[in-house]
N, C-alpha and C. Protein backbone atom coordinates (compact mmCIF):
# COMPACT_ATOMS: atom_id res chain seq x y z
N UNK A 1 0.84 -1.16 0.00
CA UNK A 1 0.00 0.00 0.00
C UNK A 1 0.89 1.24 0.00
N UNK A 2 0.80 2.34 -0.73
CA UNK A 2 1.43 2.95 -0.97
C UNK A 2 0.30 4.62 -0.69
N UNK A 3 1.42 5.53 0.02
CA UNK A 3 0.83 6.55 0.64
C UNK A 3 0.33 7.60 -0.34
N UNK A 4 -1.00 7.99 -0.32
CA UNK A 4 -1.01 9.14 -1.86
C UNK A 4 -0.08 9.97 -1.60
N UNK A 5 0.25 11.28 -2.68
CA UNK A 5 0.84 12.20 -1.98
C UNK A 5 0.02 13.46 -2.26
N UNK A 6 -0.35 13.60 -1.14
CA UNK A 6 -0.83 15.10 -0.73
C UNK A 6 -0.45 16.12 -2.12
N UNK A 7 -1.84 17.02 -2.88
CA UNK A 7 -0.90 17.59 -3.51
C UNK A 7 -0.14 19.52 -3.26
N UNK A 8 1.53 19.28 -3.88
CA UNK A 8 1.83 20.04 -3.21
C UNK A 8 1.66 21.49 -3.70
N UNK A 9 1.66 22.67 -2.67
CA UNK A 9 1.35 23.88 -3.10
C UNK A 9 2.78 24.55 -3.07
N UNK A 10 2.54 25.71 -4.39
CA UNK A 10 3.67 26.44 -4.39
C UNK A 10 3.90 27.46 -3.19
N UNK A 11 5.26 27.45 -2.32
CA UNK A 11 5.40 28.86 -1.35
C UNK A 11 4.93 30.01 -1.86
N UNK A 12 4.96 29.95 -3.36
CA UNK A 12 4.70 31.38 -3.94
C UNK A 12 3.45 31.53 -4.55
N UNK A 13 2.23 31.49 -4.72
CA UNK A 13 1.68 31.49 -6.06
C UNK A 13 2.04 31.74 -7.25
N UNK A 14 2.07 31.74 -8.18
CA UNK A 14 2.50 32.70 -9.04
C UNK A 14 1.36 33.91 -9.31
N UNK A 15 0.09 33.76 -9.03
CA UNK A 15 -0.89 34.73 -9.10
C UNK A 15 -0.52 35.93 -8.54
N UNK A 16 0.56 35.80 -7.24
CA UNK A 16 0.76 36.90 -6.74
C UNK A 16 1.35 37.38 -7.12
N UNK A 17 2.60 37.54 -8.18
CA UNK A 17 3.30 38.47 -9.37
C UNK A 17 2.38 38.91 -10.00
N UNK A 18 0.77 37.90 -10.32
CA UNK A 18 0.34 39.01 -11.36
C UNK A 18 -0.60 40.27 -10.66
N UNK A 19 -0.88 39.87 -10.01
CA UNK A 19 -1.57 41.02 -8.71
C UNK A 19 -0.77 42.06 -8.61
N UNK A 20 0.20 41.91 -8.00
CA UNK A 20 1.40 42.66 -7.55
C UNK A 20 1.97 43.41 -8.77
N UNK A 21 1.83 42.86 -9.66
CA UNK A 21 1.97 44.16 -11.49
C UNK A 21 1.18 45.03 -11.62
N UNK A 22 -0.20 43.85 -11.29
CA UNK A 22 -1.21 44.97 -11.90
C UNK A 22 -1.21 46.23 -10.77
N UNK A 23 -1.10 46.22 -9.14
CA UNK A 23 -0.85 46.99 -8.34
C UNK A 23 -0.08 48.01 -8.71
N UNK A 24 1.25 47.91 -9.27
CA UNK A 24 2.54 48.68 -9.24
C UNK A 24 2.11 49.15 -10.84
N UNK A 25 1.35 48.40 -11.15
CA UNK A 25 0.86 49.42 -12.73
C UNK A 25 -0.40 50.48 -12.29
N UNK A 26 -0.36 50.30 -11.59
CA UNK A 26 -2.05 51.08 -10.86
C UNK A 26 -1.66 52.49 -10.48
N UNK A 27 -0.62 52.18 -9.25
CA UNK A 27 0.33 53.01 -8.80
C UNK A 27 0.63 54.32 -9.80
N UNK A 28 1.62 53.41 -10.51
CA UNK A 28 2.75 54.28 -11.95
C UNK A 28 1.04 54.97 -12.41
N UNK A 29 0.30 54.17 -13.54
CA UNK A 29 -0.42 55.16 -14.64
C UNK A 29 -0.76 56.22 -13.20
N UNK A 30 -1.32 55.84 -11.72
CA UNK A 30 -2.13 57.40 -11.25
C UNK A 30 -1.00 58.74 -11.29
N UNK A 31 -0.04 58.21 -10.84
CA UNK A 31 0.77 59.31 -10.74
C UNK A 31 1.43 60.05 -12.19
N UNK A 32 1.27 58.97 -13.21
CA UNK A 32 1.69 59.67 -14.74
C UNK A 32 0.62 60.59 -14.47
N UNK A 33 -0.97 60.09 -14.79
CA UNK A 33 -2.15 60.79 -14.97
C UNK A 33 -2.21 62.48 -13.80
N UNK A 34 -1.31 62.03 -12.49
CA UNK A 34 -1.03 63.34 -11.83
C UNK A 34 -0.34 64.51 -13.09
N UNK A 35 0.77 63.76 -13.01
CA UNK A 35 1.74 64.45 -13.64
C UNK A 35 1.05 65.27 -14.67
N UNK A 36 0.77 64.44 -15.53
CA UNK A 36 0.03 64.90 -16.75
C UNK A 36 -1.03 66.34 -16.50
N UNK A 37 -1.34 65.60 -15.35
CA UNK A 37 -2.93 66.85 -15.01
C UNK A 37 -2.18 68.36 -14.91
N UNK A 38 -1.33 68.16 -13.71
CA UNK A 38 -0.90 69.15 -13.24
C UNK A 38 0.56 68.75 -12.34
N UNK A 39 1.62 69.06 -12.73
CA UNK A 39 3.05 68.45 -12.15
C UNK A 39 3.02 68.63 -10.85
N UNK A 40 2.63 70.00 -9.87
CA UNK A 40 2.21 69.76 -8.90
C UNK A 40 1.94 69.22 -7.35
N UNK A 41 0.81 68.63 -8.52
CA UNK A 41 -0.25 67.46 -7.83
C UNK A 41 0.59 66.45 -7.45
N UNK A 42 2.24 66.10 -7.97
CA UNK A 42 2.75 64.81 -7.51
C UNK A 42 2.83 65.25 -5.86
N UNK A 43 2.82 66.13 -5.41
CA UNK A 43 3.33 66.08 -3.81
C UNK A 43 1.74 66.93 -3.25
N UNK A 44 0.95 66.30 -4.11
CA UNK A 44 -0.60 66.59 -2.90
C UNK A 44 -0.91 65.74 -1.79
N UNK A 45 -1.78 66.08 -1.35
CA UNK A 45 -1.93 64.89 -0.03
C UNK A 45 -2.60 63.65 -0.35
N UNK A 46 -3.34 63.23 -2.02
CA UNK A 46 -3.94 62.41 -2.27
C UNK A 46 -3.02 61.18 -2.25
N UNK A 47 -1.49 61.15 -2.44
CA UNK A 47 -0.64 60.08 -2.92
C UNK A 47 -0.59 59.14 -1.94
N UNK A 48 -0.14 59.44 -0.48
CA UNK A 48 -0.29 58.66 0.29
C UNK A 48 -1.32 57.46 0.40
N UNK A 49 -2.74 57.77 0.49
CA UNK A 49 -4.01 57.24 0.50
C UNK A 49 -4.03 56.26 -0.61
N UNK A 50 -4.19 57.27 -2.07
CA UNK A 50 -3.96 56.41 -2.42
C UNK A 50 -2.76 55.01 -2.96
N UNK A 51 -1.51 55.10 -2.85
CA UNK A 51 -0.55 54.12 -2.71
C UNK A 51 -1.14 53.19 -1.34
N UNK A 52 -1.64 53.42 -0.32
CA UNK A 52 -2.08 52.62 0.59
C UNK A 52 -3.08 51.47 0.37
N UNK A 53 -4.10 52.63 -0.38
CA UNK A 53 -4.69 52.02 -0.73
C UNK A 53 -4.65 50.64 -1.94
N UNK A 54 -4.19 50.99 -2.56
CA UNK A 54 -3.61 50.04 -3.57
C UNK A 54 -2.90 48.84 -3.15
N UNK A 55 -2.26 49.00 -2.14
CA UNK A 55 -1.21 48.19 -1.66
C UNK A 55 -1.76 47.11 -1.03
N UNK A 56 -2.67 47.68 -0.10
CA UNK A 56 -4.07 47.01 0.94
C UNK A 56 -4.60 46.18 0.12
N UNK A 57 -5.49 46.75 -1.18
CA UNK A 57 -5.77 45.98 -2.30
C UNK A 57 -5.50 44.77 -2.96
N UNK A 58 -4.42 44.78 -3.14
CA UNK A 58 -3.52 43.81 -3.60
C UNK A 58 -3.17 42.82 -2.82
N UNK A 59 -2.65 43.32 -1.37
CA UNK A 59 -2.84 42.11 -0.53
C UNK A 59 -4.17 41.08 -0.12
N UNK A 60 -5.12 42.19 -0.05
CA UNK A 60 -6.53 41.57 0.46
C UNK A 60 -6.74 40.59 -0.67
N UNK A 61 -6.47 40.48 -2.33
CA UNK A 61 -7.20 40.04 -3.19
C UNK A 61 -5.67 38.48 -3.21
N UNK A 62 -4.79 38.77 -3.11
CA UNK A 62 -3.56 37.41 -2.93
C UNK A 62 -4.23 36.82 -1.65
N UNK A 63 -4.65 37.32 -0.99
CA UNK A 63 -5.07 36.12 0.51
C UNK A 63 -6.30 35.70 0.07
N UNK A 64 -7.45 36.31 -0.24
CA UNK A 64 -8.37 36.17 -0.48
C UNK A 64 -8.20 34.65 -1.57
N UNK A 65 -7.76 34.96 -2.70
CA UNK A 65 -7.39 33.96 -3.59
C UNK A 65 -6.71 32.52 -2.90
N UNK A 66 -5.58 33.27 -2.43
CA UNK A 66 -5.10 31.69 -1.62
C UNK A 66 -5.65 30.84 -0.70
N UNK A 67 -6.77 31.76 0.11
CA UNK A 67 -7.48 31.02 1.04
C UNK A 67 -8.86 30.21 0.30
N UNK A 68 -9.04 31.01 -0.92
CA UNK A 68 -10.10 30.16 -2.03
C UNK A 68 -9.80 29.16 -2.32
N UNK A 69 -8.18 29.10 -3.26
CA UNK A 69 -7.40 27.70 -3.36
C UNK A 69 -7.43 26.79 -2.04
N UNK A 70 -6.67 26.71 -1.46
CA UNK A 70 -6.25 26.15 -0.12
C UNK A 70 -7.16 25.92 1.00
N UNK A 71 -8.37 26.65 1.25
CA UNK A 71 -9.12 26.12 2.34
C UNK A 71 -8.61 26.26 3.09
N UNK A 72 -7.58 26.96 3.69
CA UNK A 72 -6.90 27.97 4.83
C UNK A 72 -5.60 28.29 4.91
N UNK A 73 -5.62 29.20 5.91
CA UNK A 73 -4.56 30.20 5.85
C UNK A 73 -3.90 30.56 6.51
N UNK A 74 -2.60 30.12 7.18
CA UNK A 74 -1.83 30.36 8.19
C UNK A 74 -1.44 31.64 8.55
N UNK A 75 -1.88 32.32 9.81
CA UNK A 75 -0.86 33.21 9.72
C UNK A 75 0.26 33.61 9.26
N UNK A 76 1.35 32.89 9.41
CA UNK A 76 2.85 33.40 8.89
C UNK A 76 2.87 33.26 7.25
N UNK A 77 2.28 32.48 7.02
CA UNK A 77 2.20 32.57 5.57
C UNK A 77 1.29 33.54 4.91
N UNK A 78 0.29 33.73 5.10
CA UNK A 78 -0.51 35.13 5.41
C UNK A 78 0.36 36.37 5.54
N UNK A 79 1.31 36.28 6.37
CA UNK A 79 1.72 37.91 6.88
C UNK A 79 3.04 37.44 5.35
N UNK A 80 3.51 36.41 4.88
CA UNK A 80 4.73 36.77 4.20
C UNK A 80 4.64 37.05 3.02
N UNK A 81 3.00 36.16 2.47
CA UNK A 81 2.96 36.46 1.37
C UNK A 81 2.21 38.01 0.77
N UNK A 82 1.16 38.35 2.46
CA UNK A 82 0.69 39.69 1.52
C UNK A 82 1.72 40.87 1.80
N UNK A 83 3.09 40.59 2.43
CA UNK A 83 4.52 41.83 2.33
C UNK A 83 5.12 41.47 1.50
N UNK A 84 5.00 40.48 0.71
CA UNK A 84 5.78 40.57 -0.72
C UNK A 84 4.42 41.09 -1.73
N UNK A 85 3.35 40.81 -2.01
CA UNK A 85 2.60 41.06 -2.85
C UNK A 85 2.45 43.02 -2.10
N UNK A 86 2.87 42.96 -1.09
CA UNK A 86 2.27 45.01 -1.18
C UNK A 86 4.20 45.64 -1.79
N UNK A 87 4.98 45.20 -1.33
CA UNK A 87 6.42 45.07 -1.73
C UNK A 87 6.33 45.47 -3.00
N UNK A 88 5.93 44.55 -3.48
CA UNK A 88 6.12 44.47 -5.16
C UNK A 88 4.93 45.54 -5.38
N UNK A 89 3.80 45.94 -5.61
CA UNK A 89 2.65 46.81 -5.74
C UNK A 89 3.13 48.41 -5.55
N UNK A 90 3.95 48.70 -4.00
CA UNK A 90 4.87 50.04 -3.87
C UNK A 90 5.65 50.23 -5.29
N UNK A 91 6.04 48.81 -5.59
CA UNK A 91 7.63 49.53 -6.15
C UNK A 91 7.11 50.40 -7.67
N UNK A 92 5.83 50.28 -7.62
CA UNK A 92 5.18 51.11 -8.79
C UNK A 92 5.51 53.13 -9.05
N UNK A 93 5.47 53.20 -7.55
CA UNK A 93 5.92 54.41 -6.76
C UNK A 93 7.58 54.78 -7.65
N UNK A 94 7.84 53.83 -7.09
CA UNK A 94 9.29 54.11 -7.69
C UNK A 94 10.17 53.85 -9.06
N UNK A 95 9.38 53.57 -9.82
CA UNK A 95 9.12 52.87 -10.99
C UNK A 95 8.51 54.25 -11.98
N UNK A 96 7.79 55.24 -11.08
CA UNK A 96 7.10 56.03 -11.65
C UNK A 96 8.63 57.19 -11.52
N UNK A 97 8.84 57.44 -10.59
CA UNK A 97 9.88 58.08 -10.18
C UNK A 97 11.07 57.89 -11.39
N UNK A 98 11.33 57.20 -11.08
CA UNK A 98 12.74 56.52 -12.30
C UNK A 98 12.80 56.94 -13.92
N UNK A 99 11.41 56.82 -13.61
CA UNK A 99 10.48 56.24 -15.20
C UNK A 99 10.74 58.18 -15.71
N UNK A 100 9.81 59.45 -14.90
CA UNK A 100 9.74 60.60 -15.30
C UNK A 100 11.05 61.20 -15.14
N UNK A 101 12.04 61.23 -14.18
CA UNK A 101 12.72 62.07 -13.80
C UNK A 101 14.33 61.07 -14.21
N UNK A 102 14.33 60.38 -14.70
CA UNK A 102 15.60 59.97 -15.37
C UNK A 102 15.18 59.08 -16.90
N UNK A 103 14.03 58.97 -17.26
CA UNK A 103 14.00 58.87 -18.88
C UNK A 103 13.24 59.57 -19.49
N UNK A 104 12.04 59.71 -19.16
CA UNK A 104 11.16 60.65 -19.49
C UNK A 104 11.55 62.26 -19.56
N UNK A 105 11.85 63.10 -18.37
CA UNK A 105 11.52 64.09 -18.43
C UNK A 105 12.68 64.75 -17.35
N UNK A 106 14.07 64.27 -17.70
CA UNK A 106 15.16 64.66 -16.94
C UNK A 106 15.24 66.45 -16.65
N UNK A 107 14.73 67.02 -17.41
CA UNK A 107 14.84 68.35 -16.88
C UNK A 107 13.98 68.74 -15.79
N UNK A 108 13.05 68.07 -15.08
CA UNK A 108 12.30 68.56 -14.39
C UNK A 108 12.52 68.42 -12.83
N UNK A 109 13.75 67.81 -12.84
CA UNK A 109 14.58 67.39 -11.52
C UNK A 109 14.64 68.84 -11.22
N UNK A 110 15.19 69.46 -11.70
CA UNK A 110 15.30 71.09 -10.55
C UNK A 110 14.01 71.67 -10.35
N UNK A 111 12.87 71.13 -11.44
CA UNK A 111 11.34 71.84 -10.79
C UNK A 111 10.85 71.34 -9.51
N UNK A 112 11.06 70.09 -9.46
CA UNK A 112 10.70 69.34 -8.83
C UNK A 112 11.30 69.58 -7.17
N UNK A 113 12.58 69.84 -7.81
CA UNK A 113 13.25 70.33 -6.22
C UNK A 113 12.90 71.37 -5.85
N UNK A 114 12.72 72.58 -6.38
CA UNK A 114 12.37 73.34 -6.15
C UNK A 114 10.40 73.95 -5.86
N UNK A 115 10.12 72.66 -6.59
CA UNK A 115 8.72 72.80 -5.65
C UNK A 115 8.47 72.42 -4.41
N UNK A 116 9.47 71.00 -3.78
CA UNK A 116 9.49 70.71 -2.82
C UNK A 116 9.94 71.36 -1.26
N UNK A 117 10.41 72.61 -2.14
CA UNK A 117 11.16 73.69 -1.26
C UNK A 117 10.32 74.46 -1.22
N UNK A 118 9.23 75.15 -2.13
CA UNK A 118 8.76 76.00 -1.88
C UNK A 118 7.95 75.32 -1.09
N UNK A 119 7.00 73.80 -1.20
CA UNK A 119 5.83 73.49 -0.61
C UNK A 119 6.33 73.42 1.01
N UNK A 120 7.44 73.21 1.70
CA UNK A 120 8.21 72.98 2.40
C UNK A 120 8.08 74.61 3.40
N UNK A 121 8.26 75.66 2.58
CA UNK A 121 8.60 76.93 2.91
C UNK A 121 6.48 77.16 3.29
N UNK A 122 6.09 77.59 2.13
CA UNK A 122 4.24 77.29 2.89
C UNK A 122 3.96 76.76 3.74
N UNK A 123 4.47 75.50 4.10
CA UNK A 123 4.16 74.80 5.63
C UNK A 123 4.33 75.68 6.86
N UNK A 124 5.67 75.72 6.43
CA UNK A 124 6.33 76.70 7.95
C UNK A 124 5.74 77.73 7.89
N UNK A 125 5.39 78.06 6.91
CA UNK A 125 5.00 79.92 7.25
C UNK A 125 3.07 79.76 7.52
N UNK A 126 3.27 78.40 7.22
CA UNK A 126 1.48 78.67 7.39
C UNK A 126 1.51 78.27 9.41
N UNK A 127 2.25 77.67 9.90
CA UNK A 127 2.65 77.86 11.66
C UNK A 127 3.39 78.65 12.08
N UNK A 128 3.53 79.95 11.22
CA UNK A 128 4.41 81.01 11.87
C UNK A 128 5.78 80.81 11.75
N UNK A 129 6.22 80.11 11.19
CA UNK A 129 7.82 79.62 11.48
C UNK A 129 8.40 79.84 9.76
N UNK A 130 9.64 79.99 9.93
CA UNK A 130 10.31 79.97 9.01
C UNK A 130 11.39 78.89 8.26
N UNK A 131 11.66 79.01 7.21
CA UNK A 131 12.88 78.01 6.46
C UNK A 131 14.40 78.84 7.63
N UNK A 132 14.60 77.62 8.70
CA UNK A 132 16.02 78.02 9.04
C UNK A 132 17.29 77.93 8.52
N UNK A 133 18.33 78.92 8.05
CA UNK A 133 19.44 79.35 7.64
C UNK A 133 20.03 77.63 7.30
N UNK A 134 20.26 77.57 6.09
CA UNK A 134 20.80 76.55 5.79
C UNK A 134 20.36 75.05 5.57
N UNK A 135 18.92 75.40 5.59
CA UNK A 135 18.12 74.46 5.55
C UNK A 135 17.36 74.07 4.17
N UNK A 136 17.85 74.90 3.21
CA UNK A 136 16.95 74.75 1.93
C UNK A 136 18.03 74.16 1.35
N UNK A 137 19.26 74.56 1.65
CA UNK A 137 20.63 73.67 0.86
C UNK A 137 20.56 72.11 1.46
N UNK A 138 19.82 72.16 2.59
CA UNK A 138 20.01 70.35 2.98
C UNK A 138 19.12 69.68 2.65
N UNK A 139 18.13 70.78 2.10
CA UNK A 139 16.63 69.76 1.79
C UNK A 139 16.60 69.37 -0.04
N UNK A 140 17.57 70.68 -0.46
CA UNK A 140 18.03 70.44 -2.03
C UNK A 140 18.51 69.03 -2.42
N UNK A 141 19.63 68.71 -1.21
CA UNK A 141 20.69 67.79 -1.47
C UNK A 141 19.62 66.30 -1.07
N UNK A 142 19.06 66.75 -0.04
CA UNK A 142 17.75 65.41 0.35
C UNK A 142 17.01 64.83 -0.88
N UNK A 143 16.45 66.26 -1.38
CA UNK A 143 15.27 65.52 -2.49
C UNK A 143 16.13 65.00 -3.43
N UNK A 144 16.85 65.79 -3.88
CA UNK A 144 18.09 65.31 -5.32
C UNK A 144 18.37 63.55 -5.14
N UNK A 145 19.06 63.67 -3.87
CA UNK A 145 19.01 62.28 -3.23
C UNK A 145 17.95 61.14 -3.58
N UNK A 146 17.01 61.46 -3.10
CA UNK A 146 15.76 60.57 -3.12
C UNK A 146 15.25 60.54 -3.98
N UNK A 147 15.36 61.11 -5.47
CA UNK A 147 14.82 61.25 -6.65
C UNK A 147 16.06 60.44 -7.31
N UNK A 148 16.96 59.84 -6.88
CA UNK A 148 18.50 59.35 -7.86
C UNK A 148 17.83 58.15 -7.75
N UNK A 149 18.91 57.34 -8.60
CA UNK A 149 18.20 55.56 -8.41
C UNK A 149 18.47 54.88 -7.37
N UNK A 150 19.52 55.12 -6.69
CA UNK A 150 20.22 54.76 -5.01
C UNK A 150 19.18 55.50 -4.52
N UNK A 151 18.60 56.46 -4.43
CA UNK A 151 17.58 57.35 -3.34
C UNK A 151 16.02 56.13 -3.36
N UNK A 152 15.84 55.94 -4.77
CA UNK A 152 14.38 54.74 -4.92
C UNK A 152 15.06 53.86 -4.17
N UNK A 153 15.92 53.04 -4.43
CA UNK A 153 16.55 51.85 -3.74
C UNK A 153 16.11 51.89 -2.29
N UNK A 154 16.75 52.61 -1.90
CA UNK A 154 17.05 53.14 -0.36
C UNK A 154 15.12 53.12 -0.08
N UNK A 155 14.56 54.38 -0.88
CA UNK A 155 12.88 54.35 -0.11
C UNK A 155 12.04 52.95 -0.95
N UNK A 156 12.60 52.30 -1.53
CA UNK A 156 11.60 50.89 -1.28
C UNK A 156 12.32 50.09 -0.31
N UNK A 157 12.91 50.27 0.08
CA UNK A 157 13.11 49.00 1.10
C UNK A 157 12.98 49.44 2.86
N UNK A 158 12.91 51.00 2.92
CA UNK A 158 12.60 51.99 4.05
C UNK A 158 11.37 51.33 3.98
N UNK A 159 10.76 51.67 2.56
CA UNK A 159 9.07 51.71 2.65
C UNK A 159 8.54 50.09 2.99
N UNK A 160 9.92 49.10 3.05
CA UNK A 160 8.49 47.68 3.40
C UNK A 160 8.42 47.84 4.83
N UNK A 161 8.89 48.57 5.47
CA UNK A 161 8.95 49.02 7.13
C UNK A 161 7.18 48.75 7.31
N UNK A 162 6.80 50.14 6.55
CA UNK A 162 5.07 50.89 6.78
C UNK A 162 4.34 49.55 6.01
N UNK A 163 4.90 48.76 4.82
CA UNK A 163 4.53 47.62 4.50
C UNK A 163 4.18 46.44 4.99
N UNK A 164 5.13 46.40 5.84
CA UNK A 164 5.17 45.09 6.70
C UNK A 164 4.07 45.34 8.11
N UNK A 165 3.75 45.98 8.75
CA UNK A 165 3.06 47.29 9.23
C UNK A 165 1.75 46.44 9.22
N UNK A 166 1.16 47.08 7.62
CA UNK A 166 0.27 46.83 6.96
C UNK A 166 -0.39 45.33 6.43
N UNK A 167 0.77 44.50 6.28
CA UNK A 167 0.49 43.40 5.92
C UNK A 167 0.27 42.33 7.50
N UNK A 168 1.00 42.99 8.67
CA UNK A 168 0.54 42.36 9.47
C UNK A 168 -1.22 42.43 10.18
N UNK A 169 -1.45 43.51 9.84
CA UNK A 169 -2.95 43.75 10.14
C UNK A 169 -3.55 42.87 9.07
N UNK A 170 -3.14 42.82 7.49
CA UNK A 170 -4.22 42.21 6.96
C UNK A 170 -4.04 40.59 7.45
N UNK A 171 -2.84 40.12 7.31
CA UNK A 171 -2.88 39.17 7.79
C UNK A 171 -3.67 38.23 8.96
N UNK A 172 -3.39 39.13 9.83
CA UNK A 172 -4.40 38.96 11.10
C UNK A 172 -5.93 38.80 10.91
N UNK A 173 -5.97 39.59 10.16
CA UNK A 173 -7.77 39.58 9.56
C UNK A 173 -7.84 38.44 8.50
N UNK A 174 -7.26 38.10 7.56
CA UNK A 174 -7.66 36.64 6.45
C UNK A 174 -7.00 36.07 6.77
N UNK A 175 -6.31 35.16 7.87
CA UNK A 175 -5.77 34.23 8.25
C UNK A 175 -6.55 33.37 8.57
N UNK A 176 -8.09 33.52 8.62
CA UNK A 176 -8.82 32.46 9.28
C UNK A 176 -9.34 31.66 8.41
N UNK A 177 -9.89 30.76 8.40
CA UNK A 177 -10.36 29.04 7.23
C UNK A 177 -11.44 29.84 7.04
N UNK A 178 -12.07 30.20 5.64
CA UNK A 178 -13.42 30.64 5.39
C UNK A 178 -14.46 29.36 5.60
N UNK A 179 -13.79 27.88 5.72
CA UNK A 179 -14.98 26.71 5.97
C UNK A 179 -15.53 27.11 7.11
N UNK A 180 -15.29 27.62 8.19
CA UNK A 180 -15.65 27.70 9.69
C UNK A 180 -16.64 28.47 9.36
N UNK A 181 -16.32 29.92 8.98
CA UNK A 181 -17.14 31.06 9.26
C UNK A 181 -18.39 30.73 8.58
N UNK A 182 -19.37 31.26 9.12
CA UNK A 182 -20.34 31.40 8.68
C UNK A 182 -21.19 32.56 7.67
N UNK A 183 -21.71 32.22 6.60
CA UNK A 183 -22.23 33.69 5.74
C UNK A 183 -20.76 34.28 5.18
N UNK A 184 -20.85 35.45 5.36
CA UNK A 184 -19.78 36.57 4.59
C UNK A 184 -18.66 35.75 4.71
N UNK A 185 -17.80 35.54 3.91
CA UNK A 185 -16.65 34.71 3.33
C UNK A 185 -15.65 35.90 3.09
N UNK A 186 -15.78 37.05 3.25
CA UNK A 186 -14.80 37.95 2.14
C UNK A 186 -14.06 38.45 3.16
C-alpha cells in the first residue's frame, strides 16, 4: 500500500506576481495621470491614500485567492505572502519616479526640487515659522538624493517598514479558514 501524496502547493503562487503588477501598474499610470494633469499634484496629499490604498488591495485580493485555493490560511504565511505582494505593488511608486525624472523628463529634476522647497517653505510659514538658515541647501541635497536611483533603492526598502506594518494587520484579519465562518466569506 502505498501513501497518496498530498498535492503540493507552491510557497509562492504565481498569481501573486500578477496582482502585484497589476498593483505597481495602478500606482505608476495614477501618478503619470497626476503628472500629466498638473506636475504639482505629484506632492498633494492624495498620494499617500492612495498608494495605501492600492497596496491594501492587492494584498486583500492574494489572501483572499489563496485562502479560495487552499481552504486555509496560516498566519505566517498570510503575513509573508501579503509583504511581498504590497512590496512588489509600492515599487510602482518608484518605478514612476525613475520612469519621469531619469528617462522621461530629466529636466524637471530642478522643478521638482524646487517645488518641494517652496511646498516645504508654505508649511512653515502657514505655523508662523520659518525656512532656518541653511536648511533649503540640505533639503536640495535630500530631495536630489531621493529622486536618484540609489535614493528609490534606499525608499523601497525603508518603505516595506510601513509595509510590513500593513500586511501584518491584513494578515491577522484573512488568516482564518473561510470553511468555519459562517455567511460573509470575504
Amino acid at each position: 500500500m502505498t501513501p497518496t501524496a498530498e498535492p503540493t502547493r507552491k510557497a509562492i503562487p504565481p498569481y501573486l506576481f500578477g496582482h502585484a503588477a497589476a498593483g505597481a501598474a495602478l500606482i505608476l499610470m495614477g501618478y503619470l495621470l497626476a503628472y500629466m494633469i498638473r506636475f504639482e499634484s505629484l506632492l498633494g496629499s492624495w498620494t499617500g491614500p492612495a498608494v495605501l490604498t492600492v497596496v491594501v488591495m492587492v494584498m486583500v485580493m492574494v489572501l483572499l485567492t489563496v485562502r479560495k485555493e487552499e481552504g486555509t490560511l496560516a498566519f505566517g504565511r498570510a503575513f509573508g505572502l501579503s509583504l511581498l505582494a504590497g512590496v512588489l505593488a509600492r515599487l510602482g511608486y518608484n518605478l514612476f519616479n525613475i520612469l519621469l525624472f531619469h528617462i522621461m523628463r530629466p529636466d524637471l529634476l530642478d522643478v521638482y526640487v524646487d517645488l518641494v522647497i517652496d511646498k516645504s517653505n508654505e508649511v512653515l510659514m502657514a505655523f508662523g515659522g520659518s525656512m532656518p538658515a541653511g536648511m533649503d541647501e540640505m533639503m536640495e541635497q535630500s530631495t536630489r538624493f531621493s529622486i536618484s536611483v540609489p535614493g528609490q533603492l534606499l525608499d523601497a526598502g525603508m518603505n516595506s517598514i510601513w509595509v510590513a506594518f500593513v500586511a501584518l494587520i491584513v494578515a491577522a484579519i484573512l488568516k482564518r479558514s473561510p470553511a468555519v465562518e459562517e455567511g460573509f466569506n470575504g
